[in-house]
Protein backbone atom coordinates (compact mmCIF):
# COMPACT_ATOMS: atom_id res chain seq x y z
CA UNK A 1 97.33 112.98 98.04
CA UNK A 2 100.85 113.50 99.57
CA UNK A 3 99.53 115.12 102.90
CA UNK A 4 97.15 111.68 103.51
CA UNK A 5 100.25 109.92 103.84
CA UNK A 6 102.21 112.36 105.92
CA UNK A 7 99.09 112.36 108.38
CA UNK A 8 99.38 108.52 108.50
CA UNK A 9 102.46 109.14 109.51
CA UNK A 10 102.22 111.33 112.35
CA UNK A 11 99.34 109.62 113.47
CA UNK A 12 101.69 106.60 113.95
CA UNK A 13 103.94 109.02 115.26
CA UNK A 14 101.42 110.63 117.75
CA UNK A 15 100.61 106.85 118.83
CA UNK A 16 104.61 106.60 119.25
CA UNK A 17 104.52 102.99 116.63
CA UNK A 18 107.01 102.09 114.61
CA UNK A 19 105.77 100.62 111.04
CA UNK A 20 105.15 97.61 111.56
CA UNK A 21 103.21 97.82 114.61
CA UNK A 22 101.10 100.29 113.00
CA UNK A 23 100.87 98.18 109.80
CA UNK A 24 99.48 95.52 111.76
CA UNK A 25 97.05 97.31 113.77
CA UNK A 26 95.17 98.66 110.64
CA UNK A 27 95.90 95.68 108.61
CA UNK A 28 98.10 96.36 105.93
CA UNK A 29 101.89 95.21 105.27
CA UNK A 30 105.07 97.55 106.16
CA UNK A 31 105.82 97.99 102.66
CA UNK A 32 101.97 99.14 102.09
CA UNK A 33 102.63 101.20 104.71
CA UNK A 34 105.67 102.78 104.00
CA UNK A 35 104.18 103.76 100.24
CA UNK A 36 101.70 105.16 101.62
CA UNK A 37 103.56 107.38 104.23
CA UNK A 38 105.84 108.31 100.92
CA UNK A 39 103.11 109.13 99.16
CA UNK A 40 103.55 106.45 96.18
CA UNK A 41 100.08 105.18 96.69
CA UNK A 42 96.68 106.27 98.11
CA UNK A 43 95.32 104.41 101.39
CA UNK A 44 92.40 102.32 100.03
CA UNK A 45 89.07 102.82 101.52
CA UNK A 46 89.14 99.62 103.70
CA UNK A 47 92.75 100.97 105.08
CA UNK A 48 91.23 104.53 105.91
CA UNK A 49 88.35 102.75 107.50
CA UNK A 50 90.69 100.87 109.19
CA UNK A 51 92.88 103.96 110.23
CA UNK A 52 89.68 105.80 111.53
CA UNK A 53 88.32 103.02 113.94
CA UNK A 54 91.38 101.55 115.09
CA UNK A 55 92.40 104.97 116.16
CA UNK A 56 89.17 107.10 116.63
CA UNK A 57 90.94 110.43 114.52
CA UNK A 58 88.80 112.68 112.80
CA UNK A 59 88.35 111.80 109.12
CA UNK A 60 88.19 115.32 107.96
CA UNK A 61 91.52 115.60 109.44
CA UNK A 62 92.91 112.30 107.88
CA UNK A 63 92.15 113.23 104.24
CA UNK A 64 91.60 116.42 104.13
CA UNK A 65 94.58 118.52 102.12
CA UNK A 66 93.81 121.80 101.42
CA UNK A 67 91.84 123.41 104.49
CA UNK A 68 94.69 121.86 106.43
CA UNK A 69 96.85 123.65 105.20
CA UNK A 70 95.21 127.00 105.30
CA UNK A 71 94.20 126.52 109.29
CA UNK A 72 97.25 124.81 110.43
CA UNK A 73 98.62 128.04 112.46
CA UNK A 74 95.31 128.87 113.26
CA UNK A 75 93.02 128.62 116.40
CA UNK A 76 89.10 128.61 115.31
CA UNK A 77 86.07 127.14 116.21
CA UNK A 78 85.47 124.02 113.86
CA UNK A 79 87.04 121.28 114.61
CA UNK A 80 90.18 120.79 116.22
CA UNK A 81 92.99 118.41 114.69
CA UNK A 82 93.61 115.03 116.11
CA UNK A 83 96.90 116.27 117.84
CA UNK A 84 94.53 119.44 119.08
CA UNK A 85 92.45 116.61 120.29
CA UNK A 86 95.15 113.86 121.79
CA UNK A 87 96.41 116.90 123.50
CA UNK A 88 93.58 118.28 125.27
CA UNK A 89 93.04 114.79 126.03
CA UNK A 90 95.96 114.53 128.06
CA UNK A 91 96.84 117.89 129.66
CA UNK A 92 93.16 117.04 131.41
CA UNK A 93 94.49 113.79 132.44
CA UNK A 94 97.41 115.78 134.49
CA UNK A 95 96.85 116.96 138.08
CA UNK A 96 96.72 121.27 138.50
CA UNK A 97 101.03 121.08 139.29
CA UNK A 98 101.68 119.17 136.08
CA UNK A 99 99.52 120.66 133.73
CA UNK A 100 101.07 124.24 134.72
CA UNK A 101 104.22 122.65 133.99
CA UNK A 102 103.65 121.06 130.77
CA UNK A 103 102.30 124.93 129.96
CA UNK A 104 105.49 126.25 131.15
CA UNK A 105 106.85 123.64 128.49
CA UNK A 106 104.97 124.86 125.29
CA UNK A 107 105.44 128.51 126.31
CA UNK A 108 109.13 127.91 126.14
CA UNK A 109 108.63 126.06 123.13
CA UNK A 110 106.94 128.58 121.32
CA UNK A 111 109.15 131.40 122.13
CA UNK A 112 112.03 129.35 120.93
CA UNK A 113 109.91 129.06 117.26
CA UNK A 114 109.54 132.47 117.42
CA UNK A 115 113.12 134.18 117.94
């Protein structure tokens, strides 16, 4: 149940929220919160309800631990994580000149991860 709370916590991290902002947009307390992020306790179902509205991410990609995992590296046709998503989301956004920039960006990136 480890990798529910490190999604919480890029979530927040994707949404660029500190704890307690976060905390208070789904409704729970920084400390309940921060155990959950650590992993010390499970979200309850209310809170993953919460998480799932207040920020319209998949649920499959929320909870799920193993399959994760496995597909992380990979490109395939089911569904695409909520980054995948949040990302796509924005490069669209961007006129033709920035969007060839900001793939200019992760090529670089990428061939920095790789040598």
């Amino acid at each position: 149940m480890k990798v529910i709370g490190e999604n919480v916590r890029r979530l927040r991290k994707i949404h660029d929220l500190n704890q307690i902002e976060f905390a208070k947009l789904i409704g729970v307390s920084q400390g309940s919160l921060s155990d959950i992020e650590s992993g010390k306790c499970n979200p309850s179902v209310e809170t993953v309800v919460s998480i799932y509205s207040t920020f319209e991410c998949s649920l499959d990609w929320l909870l799920n631990t193993e399959s994760q995992k496995k597909s992380e590296n990979k490109i395939s046709n089911s569904e695409l994580s909520y980054l995948e998503q949040e990302l796509i989301s924005a490069f669209r956004e961007l006129d033709s000149e920035n969007q060839i920039e900001a793939f200019e960006i992760v090529k670089l990136k990428k061939k920095r991860n790789i040598t």
